[in-house]
N, C-alpha and C. Protein backbone atom coordinates (compact mmCIF):
# COMPACT_ATOMS: atom_id res chain seq x y z
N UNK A 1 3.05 -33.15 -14.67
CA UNK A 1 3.75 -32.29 -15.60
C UNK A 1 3.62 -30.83 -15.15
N UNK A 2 4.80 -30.19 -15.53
CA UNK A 2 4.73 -28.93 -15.08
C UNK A 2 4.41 -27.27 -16.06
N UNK A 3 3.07 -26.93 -15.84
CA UNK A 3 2.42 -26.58 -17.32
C UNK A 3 3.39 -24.89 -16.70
N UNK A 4 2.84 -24.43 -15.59
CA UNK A 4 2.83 -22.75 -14.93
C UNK A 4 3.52 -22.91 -13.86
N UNK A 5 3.50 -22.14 -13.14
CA UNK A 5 4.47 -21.95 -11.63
C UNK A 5 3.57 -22.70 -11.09
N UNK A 6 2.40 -22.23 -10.72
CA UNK A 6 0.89 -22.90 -10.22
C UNK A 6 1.74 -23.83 -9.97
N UNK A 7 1.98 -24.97 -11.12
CA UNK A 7 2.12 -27.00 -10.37
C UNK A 7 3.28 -26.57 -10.00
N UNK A 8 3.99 -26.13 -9.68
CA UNK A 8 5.01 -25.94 -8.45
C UNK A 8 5.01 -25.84 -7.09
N UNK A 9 4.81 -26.88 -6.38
CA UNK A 9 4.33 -27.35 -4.78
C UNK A 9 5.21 -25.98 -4.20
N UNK A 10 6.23 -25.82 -4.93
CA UNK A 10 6.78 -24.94 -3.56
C UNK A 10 6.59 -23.60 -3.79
N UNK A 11 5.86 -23.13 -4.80
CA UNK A 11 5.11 -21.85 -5.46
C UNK A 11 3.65 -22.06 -4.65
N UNK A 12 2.79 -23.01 -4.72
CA UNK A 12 1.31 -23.08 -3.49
C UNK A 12 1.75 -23.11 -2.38
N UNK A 13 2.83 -23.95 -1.74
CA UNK A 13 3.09 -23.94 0.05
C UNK A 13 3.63 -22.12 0.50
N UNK A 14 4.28 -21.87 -1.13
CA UNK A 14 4.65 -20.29 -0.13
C UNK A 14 3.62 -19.52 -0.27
N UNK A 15 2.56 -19.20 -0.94
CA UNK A 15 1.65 -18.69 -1.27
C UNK A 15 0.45 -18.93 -0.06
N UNK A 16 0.25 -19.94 0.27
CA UNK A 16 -0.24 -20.46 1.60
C UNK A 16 0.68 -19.57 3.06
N UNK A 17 1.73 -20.24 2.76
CA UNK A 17 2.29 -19.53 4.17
C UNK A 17 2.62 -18.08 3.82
N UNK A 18 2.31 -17.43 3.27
CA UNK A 18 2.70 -16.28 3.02
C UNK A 18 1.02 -15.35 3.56
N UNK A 19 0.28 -16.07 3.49
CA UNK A 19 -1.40 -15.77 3.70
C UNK A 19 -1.54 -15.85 5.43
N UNK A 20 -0.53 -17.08 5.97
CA UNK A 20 -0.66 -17.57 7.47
C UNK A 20 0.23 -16.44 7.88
N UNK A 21 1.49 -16.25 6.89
CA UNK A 21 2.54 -14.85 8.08
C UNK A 21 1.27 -13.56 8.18
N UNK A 22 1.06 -12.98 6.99
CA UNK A 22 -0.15 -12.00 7.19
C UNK A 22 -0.46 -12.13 8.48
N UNK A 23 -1.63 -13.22 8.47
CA UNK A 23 -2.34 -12.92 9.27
C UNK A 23 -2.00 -13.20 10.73
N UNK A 24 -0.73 -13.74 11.17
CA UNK A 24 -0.06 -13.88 12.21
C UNK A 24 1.03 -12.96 12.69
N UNK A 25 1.39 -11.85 11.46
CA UNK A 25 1.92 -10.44 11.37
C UNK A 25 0.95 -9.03 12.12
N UNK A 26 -0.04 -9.58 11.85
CA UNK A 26 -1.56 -8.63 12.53
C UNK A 26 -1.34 -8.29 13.88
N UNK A 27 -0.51 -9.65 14.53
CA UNK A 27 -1.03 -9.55 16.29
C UNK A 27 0.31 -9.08 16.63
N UNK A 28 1.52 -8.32 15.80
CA UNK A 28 2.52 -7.96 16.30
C UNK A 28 1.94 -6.41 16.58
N UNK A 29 2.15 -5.87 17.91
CA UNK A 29 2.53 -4.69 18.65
C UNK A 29 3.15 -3.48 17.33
N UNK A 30 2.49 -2.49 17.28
CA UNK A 30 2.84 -1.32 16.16
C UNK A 30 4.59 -1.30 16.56
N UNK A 31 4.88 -1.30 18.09
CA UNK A 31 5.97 -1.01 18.39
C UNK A 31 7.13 -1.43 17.38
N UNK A 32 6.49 -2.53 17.13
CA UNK A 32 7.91 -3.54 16.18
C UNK A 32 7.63 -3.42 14.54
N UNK A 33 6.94 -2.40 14.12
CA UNK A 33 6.81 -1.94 12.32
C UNK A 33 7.73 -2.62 11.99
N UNK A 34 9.43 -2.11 12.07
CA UNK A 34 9.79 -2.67 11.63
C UNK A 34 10.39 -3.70 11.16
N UNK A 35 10.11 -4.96 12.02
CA UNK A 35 10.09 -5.99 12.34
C UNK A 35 9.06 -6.40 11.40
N UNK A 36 8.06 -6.26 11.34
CA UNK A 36 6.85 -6.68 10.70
C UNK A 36 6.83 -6.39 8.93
N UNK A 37 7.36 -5.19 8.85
CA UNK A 37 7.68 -4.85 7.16
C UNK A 37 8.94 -5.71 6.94
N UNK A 38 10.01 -6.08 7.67
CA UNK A 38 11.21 -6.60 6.66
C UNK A 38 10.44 -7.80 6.78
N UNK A 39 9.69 -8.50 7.66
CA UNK A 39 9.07 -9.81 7.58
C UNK A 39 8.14 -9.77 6.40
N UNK A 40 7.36 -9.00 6.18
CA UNK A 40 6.45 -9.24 5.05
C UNK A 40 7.22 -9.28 3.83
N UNK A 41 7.96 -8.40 3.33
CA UNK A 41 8.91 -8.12 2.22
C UNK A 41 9.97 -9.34 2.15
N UNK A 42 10.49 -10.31 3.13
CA UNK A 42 10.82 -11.68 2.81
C UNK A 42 10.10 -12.59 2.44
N UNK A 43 8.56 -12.24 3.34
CA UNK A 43 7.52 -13.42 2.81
C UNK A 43 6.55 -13.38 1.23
N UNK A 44 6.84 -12.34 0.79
CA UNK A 44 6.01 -11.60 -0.70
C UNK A 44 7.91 -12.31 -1.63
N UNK A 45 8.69 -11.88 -0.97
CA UNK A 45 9.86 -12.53 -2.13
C UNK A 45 9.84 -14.21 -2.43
N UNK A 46 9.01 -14.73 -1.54
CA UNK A 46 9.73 -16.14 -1.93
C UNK A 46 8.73 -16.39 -3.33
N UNK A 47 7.70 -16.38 -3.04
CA UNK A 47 6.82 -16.47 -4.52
C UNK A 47 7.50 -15.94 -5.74
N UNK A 48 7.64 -14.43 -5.48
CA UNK A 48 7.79 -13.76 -6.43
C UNK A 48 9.28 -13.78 -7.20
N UNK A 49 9.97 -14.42 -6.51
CA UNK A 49 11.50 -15.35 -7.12
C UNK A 49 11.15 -16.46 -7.80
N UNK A 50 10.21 -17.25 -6.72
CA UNK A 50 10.64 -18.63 -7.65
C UNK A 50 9.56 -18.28 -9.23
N UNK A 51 8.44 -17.28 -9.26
CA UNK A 51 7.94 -17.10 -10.56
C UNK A 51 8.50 -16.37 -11.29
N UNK A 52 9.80 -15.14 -11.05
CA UNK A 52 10.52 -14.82 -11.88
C UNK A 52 11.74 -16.22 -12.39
N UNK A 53 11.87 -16.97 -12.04
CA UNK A 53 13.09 -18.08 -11.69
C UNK A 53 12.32 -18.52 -12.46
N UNK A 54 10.68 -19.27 -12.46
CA UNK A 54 9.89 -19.94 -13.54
C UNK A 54 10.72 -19.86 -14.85
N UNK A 55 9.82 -18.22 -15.17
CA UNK A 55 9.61 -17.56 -16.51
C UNK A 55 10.84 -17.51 -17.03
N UNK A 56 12.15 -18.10 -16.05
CA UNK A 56 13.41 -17.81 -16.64
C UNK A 56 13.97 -19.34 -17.09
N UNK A 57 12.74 -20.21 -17.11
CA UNK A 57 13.48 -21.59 -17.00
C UNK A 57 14.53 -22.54 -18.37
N UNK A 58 14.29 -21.85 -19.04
CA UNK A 58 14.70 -22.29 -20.57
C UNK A 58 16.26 -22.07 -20.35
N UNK A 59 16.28 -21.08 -18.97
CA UNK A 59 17.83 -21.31 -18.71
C UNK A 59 18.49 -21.83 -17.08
N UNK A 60 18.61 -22.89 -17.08
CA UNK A 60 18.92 -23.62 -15.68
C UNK A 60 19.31 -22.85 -15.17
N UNK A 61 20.70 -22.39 -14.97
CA UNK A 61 21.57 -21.62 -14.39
C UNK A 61 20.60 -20.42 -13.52
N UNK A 62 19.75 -19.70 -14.53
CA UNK A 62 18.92 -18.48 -14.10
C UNK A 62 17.57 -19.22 -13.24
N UNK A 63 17.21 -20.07 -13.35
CA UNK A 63 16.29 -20.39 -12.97
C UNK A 63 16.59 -20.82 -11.12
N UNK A 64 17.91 -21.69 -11.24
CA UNK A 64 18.42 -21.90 -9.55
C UNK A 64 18.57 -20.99 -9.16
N UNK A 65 19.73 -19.98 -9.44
CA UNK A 65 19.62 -18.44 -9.23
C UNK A 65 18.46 -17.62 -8.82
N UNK A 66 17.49 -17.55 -9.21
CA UNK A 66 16.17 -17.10 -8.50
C UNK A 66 15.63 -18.06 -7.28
N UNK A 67 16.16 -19.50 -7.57
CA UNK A 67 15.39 -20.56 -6.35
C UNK A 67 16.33 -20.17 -5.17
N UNK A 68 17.59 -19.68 -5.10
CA UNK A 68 18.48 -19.76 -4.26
C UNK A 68 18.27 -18.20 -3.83
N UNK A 69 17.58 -17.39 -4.54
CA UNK A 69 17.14 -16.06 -4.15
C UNK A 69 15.85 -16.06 -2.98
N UNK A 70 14.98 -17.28 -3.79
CA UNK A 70 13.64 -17.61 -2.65
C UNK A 70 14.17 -17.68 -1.53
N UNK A 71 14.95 -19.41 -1.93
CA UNK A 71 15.82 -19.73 -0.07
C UNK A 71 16.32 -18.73 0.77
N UNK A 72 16.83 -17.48 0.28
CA UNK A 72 17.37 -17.06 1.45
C UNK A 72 16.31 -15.64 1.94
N UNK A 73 15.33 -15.65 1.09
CA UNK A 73 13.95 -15.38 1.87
C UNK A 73 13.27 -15.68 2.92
N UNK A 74 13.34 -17.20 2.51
CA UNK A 74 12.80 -18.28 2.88
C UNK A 74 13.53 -18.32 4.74
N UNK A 75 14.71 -18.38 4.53
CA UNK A 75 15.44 -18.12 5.72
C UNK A 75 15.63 -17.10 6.56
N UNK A 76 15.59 -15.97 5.86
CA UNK A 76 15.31 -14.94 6.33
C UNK A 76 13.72 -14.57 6.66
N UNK A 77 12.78 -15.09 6.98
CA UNK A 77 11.60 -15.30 6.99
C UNK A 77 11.80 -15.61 8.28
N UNK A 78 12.65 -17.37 8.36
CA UNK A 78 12.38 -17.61 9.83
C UNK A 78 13.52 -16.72 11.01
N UNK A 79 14.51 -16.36 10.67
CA UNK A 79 14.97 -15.43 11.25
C UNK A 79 14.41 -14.40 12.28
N UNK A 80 13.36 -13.36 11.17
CA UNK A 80 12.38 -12.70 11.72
C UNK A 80 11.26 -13.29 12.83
N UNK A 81 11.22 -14.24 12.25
CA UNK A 81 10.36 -15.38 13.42
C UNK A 81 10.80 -15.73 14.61
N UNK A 82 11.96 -15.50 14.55
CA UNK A 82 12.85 -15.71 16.08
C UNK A 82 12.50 -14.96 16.60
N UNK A 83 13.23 -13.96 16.13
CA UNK A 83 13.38 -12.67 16.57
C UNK A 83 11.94 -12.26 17.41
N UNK A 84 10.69 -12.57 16.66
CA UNK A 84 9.93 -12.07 16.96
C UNK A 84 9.08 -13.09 18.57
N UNK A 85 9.69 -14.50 18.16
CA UNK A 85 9.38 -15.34 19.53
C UNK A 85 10.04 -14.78 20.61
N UNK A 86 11.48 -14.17 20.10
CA UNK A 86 12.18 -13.73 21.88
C UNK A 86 11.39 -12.46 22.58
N UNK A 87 10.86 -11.56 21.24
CA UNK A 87 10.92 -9.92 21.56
C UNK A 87 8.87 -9.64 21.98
N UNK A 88 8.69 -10.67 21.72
CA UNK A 88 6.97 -11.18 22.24
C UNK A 88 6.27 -12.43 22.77
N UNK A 89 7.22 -12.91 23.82
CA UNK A 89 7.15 -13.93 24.07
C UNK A 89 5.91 -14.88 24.02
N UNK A 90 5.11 -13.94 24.05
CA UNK A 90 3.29 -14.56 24.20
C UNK A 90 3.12 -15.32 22.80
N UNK A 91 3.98 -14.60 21.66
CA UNK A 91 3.63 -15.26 20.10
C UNK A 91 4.68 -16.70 20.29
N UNK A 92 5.33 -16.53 20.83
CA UNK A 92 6.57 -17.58 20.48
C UNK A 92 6.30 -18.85 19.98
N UNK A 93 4.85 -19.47 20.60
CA UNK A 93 4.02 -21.12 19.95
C UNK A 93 4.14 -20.61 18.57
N UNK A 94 3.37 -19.33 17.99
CA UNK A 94 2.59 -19.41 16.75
C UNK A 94 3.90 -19.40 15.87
N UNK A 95 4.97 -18.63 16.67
CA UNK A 95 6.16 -17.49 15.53
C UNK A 95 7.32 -19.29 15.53
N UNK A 96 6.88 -19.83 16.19
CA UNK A 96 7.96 -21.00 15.98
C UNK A 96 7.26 -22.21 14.93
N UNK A 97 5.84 -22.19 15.31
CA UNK A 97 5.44 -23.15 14.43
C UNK A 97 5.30 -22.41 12.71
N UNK A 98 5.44 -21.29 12.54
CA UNK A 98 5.29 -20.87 10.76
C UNK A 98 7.37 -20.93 10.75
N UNK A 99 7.77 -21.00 12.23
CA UNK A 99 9.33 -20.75 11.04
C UNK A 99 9.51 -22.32 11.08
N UNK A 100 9.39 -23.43 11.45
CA UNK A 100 9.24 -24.32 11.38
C UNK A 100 8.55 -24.84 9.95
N UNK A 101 7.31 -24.54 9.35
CA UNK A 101 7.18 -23.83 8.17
C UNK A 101 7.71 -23.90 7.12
N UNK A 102 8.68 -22.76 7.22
CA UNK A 102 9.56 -21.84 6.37
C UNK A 102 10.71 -22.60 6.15
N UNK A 103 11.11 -23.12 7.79
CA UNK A 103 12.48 -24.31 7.59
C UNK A 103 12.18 -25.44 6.27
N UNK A 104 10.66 -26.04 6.33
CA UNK A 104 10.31 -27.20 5.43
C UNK A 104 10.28 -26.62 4.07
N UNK A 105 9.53 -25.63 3.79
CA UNK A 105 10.03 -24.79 2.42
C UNK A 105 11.13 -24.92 2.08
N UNK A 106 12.03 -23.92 3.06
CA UNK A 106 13.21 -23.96 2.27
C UNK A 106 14.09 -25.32 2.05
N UNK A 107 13.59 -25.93 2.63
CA UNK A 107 14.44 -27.65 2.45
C UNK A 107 13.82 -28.06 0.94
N UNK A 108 12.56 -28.22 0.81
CA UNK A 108 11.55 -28.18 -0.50
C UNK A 108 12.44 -26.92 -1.83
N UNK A 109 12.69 -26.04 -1.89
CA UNK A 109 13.40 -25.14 -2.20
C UNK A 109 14.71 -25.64 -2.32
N UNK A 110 15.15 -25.76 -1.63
CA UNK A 110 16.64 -26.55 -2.08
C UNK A 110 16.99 -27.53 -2.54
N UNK A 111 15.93 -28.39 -2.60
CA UNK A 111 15.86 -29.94 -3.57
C UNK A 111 15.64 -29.49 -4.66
N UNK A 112 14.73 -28.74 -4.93
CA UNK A 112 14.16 -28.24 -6.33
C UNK A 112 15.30 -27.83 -7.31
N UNK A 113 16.20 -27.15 -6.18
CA UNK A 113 17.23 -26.50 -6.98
C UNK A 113 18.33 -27.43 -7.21
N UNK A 114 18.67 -28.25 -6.83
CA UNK A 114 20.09 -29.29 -6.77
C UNK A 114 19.16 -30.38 -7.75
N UNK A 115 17.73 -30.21 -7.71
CA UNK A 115 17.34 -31.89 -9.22
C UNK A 115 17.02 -31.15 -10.29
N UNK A 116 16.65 -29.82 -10.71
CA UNK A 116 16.38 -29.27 -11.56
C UNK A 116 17.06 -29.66 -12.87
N UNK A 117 16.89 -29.75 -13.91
CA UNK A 117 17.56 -29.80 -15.22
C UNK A 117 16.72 -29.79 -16.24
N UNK A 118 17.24 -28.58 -16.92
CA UNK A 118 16.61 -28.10 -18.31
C UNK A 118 16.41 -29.65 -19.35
N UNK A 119 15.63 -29.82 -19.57
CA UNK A 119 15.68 -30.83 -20.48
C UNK A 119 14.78 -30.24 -21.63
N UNK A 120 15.05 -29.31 -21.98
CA UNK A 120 15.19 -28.82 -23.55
C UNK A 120 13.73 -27.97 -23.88
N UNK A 121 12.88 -28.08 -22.47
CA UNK A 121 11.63 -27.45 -22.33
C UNK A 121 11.38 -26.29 -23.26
């Protein structure tokens, strides 16, 4: 049963990988800031959607609407991860295995949103 965001698997897996980008954000070169800030600021949104999307759940509509806000976090997450395998080649193992990751999230993320239904919660 789903009491808080908490029992929401895909609210702990981003919260988790959001702890692994950190600290795999560390070993990027100052050179690429900004590479590294739009990456963090996708990886702090996916949480913080799907718990505004939560608190909004009494209305379906608003609630996918925030999940479909995560996803393209979520995607835009691994994006940056490319980006960052071509432009540092030495990261490319680590930056492919978290967007790899991010790909399974957002698949997790997009089920959530296509079975969802208010049932009168």
């Amino acid at each position: 049963m789903i009491i808080d965001v908490n029992d929401l698997e895909i609210y702990q897996k981003s919260l988790v990988l959001l702890k692994e980008l950190y600290l795999f954000l560390k070993r990027i070169p100052s050179s690429e800031h900004d590479t590294v800030i739009q990456c963090n600021k996708a990886g702090k949104s996916i949480p913080a959607n799907i718990a505004e999307g939560y608190a909004k759940k009494k209305s379906e509509k608003e609630f996918k609407r925030f999940l479909q806000i995560a996803l393209g976090s979520s995607d835009e997450s691994v994006a940056h991860l490319r980006v960052i395998s071509i432009i540092i080649p030495l990261l490319t193992q680590q930056s492919t295995y978290l967007a790899l990751k991010y790909k399974t999230l957002s698949k997790k993320i997009n089920k959530l949103s296509s079975v969802w239904q208010n049932y009168g919660n």
